[in-house]
PDB file of N, CA and C in Angstrom:
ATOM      1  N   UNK A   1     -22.053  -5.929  10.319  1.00  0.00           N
ATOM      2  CA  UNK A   1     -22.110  -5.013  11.432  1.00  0.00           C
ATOM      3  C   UNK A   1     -23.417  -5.234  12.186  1.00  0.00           C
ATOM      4  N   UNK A   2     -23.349  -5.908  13.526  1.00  0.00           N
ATOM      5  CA  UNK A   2     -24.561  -5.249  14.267  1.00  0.00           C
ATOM      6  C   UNK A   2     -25.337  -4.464  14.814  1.00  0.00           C
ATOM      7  N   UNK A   3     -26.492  -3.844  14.580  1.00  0.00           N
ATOM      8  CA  UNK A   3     -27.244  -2.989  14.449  1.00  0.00           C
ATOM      9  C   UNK A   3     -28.470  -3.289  15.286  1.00  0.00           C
ATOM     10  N   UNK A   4     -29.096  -2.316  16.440  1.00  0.00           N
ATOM     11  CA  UNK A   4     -30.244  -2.670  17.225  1.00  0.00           C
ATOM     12  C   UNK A   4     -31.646  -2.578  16.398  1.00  0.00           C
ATOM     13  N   UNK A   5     -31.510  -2.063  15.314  1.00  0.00           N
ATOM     14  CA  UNK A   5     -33.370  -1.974  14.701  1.00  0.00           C
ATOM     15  C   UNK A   5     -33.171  -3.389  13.469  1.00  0.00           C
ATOM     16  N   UNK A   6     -34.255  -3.788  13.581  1.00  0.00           N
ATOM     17  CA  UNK A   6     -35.055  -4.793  12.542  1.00  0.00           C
ATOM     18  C   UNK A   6     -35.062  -4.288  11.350  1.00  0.00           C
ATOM     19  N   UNK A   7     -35.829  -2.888  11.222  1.00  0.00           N
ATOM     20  CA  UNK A   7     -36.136  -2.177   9.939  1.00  0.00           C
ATOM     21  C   UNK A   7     -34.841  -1.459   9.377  1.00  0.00           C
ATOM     22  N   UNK A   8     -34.977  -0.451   8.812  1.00  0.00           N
ATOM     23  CA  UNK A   8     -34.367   0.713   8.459  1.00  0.00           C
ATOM     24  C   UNK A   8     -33.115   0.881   8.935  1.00  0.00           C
ATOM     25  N   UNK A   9     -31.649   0.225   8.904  1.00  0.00           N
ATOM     26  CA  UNK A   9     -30.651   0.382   9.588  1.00  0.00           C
ATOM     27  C   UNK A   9     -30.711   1.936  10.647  1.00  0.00           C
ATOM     28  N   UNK A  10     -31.112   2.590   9.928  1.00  0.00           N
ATOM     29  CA  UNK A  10     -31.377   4.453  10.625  1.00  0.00           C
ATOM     30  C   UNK A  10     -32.183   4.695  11.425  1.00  0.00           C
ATOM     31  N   UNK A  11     -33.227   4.393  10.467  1.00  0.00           N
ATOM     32  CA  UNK A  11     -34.363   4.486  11.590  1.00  0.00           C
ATOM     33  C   UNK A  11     -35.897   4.068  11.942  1.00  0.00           C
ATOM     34  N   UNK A  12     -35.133   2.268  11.916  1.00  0.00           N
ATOM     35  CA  UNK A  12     -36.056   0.897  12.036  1.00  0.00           C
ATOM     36  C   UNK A  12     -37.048   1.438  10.817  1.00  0.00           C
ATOM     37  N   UNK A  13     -37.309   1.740  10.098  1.00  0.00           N
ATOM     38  CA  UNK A  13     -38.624   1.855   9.190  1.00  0.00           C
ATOM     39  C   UNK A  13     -38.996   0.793   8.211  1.00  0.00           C
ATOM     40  N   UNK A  14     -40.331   0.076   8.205  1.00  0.00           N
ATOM     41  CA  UNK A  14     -40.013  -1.460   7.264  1.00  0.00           C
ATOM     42  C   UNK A  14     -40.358  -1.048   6.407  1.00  0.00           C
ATOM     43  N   UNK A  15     -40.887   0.812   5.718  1.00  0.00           N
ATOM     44  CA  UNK A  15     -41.442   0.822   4.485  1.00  0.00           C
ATOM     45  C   UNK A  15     -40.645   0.510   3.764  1.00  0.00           C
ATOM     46  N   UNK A  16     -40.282   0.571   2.127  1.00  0.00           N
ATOM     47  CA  UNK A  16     -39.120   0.499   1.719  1.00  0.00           C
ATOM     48  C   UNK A  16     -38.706  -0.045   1.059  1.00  0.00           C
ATOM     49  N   UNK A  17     -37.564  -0.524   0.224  1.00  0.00           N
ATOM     50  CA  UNK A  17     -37.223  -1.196  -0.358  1.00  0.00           C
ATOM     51  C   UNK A  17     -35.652  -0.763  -0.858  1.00  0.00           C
ATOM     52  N   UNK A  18     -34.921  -0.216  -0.365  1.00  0.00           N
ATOM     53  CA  UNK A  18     -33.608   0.633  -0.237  1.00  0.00           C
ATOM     54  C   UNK A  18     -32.532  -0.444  -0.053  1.00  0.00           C
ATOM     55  N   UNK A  19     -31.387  -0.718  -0.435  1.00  0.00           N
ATOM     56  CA  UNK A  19     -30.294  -1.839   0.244  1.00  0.00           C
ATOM     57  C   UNK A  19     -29.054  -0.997  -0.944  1.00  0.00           C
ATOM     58  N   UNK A  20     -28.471  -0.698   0.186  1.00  0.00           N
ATOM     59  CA  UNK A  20     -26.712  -1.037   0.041  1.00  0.00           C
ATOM     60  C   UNK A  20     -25.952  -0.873   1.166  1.00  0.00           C
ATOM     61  N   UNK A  21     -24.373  -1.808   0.318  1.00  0.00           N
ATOM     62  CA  UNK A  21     -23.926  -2.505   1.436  1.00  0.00           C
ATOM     63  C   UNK A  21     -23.031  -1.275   2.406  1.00  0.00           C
ATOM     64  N   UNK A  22     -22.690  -1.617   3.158  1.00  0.00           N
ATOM     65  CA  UNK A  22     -22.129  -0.684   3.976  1.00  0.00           C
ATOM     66  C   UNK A  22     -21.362  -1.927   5.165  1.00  0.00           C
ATOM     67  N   UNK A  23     -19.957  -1.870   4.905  1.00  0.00           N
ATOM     68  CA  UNK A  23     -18.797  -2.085   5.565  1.00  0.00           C
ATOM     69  C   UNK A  23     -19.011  -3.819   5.421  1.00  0.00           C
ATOM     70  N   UNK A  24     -19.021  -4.144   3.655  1.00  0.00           N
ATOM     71  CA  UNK A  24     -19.394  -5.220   3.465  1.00  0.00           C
ATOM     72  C   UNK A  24     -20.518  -5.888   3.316  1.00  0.00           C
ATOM     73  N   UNK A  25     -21.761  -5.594   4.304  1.00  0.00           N
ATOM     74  CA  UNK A  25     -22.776  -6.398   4.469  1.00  0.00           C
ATOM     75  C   UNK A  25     -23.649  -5.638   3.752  1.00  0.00           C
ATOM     76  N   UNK A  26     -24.487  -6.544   2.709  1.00  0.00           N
ATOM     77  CA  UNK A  26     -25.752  -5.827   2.001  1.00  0.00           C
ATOM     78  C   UNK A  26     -26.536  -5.638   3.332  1.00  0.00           C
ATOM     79  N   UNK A  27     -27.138  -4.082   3.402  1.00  0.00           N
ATOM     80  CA  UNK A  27     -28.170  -3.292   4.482  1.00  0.00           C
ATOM     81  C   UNK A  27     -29.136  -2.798   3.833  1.00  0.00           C
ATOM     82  N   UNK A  28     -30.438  -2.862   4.801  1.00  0.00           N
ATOM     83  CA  UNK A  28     -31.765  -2.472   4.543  1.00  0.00           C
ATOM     84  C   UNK A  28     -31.873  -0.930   4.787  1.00  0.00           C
ATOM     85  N   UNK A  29     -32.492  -0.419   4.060  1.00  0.00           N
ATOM     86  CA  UNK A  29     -32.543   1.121   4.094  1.00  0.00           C
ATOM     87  C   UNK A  29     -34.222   1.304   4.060  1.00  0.00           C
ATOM     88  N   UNK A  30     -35.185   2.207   4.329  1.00  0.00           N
ATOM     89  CA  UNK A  30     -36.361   2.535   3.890  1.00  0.00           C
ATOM     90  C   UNK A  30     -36.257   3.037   2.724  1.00  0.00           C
ATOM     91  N   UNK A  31     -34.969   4.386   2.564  1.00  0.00           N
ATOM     92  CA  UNK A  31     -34.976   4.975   1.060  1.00  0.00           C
ATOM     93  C   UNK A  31     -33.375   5.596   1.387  1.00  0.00           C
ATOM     94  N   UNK A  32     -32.935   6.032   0.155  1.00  0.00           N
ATOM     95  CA  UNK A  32     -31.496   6.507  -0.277  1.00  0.00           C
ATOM     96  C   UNK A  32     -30.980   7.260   0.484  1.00  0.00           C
ATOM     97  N   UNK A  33     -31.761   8.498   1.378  1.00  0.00           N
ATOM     98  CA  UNK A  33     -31.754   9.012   2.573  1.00  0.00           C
ATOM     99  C   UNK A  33     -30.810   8.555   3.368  1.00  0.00           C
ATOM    100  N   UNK A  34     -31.948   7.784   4.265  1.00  0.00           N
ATOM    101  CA  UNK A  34     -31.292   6.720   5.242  1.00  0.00           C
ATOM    102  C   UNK A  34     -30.037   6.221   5.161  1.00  0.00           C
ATOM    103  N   UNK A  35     -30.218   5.443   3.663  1.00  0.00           N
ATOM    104  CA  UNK A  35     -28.982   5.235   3.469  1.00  0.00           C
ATOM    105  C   UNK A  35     -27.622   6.289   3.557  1.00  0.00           C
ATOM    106  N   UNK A  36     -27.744   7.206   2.906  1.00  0.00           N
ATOM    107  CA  UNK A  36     -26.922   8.252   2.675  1.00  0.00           C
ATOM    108  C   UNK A  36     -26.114   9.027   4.148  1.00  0.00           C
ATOM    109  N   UNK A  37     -27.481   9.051   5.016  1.00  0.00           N
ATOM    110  CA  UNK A  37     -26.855   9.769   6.300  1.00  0.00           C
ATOM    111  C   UNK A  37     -25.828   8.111   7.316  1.00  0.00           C
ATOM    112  N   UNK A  38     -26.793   7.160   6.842  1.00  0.00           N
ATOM    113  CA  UNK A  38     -25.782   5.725   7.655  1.00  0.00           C
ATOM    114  C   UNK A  38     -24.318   5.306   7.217  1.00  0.00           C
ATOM    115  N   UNK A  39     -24.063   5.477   5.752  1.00  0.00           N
ATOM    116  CA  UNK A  39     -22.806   5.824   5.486  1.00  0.00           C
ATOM    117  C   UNK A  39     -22.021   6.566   5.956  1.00  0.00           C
ATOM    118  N   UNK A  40     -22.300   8.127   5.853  1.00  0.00           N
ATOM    119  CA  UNK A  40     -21.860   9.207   6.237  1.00  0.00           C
ATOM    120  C   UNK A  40     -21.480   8.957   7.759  1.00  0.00           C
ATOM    121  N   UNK A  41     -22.537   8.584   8.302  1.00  0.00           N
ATOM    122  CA  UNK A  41     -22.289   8.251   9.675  1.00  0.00           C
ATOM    123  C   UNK A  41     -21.463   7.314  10.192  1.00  0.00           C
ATOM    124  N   UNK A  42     -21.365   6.217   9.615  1.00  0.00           N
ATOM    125  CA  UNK A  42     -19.915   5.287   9.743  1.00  0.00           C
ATOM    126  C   UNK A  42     -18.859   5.922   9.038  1.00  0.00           C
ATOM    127  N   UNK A  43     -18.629   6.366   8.240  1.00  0.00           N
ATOM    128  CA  UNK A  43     -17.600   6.952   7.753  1.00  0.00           C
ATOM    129  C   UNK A  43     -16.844   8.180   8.373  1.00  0.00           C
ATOM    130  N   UNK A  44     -17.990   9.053   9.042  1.00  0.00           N
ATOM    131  CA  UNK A  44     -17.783   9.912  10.416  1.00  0.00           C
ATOM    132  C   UNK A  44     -16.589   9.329  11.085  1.00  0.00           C
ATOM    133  N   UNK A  45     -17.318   8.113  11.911  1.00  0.00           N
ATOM    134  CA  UNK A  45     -16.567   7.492  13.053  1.00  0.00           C
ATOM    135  C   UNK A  45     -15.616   6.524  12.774  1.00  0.00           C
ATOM    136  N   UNK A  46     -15.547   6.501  11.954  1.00  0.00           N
ATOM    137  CA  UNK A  46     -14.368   5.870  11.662  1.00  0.00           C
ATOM    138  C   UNK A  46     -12.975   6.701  10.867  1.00  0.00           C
ATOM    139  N   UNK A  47     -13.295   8.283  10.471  1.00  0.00           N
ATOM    140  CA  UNK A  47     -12.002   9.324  10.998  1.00  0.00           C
ATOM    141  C   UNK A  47     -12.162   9.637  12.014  1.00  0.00           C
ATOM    142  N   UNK A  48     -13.285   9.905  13.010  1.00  0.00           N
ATOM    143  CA  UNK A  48     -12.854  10.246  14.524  1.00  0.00           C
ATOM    144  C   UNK A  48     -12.047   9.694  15.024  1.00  0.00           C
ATOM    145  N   UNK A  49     -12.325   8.194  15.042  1.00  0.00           N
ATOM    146  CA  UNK A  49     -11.704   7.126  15.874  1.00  0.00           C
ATOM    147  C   UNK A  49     -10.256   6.754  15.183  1.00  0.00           C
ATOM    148  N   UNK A  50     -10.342   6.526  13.547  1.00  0.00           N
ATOM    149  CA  UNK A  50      -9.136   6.344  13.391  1.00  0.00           C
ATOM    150  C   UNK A  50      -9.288   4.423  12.922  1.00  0.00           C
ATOM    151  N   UNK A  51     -10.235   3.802  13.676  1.00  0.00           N
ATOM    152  CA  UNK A  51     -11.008   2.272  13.701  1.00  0.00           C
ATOM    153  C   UNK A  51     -10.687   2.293  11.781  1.00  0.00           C
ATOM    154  N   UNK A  52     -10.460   1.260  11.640  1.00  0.00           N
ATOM    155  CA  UNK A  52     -10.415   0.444  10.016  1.00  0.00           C
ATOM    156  C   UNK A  52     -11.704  -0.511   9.444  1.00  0.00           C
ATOM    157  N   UNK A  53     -12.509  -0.916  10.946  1.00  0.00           N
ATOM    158  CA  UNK A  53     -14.167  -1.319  10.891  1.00  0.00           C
ATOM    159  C   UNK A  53     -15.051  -1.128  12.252  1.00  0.00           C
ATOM    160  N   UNK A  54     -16.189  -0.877  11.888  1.00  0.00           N
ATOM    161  CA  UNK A  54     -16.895  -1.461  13.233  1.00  0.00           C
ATOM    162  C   UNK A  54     -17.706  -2.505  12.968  1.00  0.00           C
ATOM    163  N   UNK A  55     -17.893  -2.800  14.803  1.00  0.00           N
ATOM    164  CA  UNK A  55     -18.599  -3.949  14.688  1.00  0.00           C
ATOM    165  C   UNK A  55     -19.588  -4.117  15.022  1.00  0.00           C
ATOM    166  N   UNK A  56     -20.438  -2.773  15.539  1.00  0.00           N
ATOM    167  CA  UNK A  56     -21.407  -2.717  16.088  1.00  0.00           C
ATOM    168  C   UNK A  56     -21.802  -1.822  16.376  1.00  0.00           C
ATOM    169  N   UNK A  57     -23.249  -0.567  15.979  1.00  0.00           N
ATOM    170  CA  UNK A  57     -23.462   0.653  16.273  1.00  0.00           C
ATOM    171  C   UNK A  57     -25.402   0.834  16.603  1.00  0.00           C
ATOM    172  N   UNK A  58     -25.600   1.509  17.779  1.00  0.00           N
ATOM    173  CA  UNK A  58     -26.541   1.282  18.436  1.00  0.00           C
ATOM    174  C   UNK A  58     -27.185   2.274  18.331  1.00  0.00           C
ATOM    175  N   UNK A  59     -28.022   3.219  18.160  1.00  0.00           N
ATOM    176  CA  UNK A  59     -29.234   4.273  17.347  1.00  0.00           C
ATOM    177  C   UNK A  59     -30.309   4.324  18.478  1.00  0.00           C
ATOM    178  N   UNK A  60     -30.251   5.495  18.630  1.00  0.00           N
ATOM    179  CA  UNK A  60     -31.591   5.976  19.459  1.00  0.00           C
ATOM    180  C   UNK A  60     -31.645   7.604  19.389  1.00  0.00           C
ATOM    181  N   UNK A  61     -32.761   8.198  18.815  1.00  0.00           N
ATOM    182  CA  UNK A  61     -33.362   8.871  18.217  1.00  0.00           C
ATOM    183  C   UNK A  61     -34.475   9.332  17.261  1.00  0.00           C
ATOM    184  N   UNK A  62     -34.235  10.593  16.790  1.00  0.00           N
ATOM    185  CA  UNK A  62     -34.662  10.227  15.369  1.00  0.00           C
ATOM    186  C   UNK A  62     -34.417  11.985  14.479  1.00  0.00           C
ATOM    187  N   UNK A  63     -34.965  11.827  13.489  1.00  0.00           N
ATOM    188  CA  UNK A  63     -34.213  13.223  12.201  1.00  0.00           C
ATOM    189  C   UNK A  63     -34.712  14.172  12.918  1.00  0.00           C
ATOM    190  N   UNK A  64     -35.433  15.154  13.284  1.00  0.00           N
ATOM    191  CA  UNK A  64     -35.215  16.203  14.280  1.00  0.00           C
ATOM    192  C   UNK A  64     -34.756  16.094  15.472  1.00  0.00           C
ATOM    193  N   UNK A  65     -34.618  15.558  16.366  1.00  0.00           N
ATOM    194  CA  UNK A  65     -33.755  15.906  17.713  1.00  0.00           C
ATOM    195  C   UNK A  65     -32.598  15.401  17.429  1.00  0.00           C
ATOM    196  N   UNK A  66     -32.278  14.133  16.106  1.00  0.00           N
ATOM    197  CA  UNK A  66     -30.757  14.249  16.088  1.00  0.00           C
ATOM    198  C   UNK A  66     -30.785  12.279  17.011  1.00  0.00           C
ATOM    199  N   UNK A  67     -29.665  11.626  16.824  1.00  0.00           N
ATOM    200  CA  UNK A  67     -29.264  10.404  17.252  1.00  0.00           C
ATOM    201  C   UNK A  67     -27.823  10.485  18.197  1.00  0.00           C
ATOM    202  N   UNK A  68     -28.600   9.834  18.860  1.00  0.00           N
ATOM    203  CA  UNK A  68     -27.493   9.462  20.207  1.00  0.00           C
ATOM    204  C   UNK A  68     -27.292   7.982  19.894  1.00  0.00           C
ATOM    205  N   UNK A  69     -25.313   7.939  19.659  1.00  0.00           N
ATOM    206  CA  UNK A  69     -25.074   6.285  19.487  1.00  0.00           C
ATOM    207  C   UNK A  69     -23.979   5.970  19.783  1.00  0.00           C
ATOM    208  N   UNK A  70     -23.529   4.555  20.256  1.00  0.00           N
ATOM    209  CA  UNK A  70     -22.904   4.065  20.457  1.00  0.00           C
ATOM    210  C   UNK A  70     -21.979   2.891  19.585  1.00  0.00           C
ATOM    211  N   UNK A  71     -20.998   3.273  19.283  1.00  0.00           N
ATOM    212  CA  UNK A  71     -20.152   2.469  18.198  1.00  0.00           C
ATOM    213  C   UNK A  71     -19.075   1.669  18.760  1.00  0.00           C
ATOM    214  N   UNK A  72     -18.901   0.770  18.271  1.00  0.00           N
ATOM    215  CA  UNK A  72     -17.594  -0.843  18.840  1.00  0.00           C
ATOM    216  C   UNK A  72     -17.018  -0.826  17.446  1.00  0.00           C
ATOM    217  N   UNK A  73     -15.672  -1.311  18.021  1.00  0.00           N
ATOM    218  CA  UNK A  73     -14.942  -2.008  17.210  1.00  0.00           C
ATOM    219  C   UNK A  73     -13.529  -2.321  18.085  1.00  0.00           C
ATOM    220  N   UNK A  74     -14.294  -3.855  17.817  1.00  0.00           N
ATOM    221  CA  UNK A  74     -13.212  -4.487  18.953  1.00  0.00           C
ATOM    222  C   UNK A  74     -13.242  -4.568  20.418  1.00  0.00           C
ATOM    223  N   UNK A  75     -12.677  -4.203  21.637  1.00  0.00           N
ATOM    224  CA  UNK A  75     -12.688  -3.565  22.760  1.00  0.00           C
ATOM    225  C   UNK A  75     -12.568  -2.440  22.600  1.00  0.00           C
ATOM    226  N   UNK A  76     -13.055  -1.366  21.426  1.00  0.00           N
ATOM    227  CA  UNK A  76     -13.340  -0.154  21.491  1.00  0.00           C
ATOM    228  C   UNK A  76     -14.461   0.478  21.644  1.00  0.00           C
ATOM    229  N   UNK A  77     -14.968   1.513  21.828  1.00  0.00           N
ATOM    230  CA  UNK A  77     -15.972   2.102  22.347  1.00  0.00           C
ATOM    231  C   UNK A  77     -15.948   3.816  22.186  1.00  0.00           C
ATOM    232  N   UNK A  78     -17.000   3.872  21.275  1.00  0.00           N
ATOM    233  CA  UNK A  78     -17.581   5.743  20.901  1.00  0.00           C
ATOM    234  C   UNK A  78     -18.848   5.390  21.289  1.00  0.00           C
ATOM    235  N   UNK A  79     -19.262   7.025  22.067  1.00  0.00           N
ATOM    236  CA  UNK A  79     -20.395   7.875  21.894  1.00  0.00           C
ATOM    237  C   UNK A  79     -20.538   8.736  21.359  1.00  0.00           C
ATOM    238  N   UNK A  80     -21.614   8.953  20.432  1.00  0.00           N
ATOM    239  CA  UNK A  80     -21.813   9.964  19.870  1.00  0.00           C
ATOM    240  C   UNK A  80     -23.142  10.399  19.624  1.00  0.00           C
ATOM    241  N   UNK A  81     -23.300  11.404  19.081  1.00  0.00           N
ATOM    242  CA  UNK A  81     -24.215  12.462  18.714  1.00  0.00           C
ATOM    243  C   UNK A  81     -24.307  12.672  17.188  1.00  0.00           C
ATOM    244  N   UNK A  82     -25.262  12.770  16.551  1.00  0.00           N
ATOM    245  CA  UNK A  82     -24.958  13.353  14.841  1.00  0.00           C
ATOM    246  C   UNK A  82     -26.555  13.785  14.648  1.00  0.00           C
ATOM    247  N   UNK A  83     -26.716  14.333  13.872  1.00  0.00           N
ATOM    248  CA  UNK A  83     -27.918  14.776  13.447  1.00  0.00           C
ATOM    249  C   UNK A  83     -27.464  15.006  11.389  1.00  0.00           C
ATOM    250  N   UNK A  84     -28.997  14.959  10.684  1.00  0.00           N
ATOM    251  CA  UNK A  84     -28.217  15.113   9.526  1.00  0.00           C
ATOM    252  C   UNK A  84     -29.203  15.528   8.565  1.00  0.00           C
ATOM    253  N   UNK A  85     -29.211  16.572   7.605  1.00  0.00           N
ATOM    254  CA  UNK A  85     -29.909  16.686   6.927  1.00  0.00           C
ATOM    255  C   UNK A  85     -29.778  16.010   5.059  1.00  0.00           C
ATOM    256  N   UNK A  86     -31.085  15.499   4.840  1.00  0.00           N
ATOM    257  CA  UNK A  86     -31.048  14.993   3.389  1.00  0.00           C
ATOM    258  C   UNK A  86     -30.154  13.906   2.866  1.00  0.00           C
ATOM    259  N   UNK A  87     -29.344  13.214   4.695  1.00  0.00           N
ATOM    260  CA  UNK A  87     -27.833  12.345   4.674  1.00  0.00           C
ATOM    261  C   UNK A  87     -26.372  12.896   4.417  1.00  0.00           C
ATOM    262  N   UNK A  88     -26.387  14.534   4.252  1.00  0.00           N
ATOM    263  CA  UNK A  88     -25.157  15.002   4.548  1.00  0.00           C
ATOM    264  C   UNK A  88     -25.517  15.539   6.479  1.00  0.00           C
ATOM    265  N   UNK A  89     -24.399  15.017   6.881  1.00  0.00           N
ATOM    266  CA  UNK A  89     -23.543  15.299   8.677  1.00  0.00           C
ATOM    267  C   UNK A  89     -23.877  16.757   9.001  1.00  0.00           C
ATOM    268  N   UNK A  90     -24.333  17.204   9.472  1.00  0.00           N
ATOM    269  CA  UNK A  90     -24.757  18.672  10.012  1.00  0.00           C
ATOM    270  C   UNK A  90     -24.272  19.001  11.108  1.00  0.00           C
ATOM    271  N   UNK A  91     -24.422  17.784  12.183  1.00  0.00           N
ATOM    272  CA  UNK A  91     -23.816  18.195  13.375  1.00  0.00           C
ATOM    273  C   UNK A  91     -23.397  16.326  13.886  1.00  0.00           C
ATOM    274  N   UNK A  92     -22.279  16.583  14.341  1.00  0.00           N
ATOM    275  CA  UNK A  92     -21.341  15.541  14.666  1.00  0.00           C
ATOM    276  C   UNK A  92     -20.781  15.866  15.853  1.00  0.00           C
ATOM    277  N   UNK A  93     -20.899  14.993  16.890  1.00  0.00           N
ATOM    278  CA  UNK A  93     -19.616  15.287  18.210  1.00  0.00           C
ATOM    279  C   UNK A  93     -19.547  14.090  19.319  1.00  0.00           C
ATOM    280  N   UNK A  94     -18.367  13.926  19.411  1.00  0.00           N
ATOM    281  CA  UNK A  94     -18.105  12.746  20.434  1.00  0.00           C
ATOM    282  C   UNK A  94     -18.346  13.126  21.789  1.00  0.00           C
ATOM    283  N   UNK A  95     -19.086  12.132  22.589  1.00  0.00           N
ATOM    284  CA  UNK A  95     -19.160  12.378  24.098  1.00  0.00           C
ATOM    285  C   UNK A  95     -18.349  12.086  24.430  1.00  0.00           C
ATOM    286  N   UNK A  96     -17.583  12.919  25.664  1.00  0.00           N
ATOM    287  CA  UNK A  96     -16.389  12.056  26.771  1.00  0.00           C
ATOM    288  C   UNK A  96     -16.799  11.602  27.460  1.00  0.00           C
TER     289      UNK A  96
END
């Protein structure tokens, strides 16, 4: 899956030492966290959408104001919103 940060699939961070895979590909995490809410978060959008993979999800934010993103799969296309505490989904919602 392509992903816009270097670091922290979540939220670019290079501290760390965190990895699991998620939708196949071993991923970099800072810590279990991260990990926990990036799962959750593909797993989100993919019952919204109904999608079987994505191929690409784009992150801009961060843990208090919450992430604004953009998800592919295929010629498909979500926006969304999520915010999350401790990596359980708190608040979730698709833009039209």
């Amino acid at each position: 899956m392509k992903r816009n940060y270097e670091g922290c699939a979540l939220c670019d961070g290079t501290w760390g030492d965190y990895w699991r895979e998620i939708e196949g590909e071993n991923t970099f995490f800072c810590c279990s966290i991260c990990a926990d809410a990036f799962e959750n978060m593909v797993n989100r959008v993919k019952k919204e959408t109904g999608w079987k993979k994505i191929d690409s999800v784009s992150i801009e934010g961060n843990y208090s104001k919450g992430r604004d993103c953009v998800a592919t799969s295929g010629d498909n296309r979500v926006e969304y919103f999520f915010r999350h505490e401790d990596g359980v989904i708190t608040e979730f919602r698709v833009k039209s």
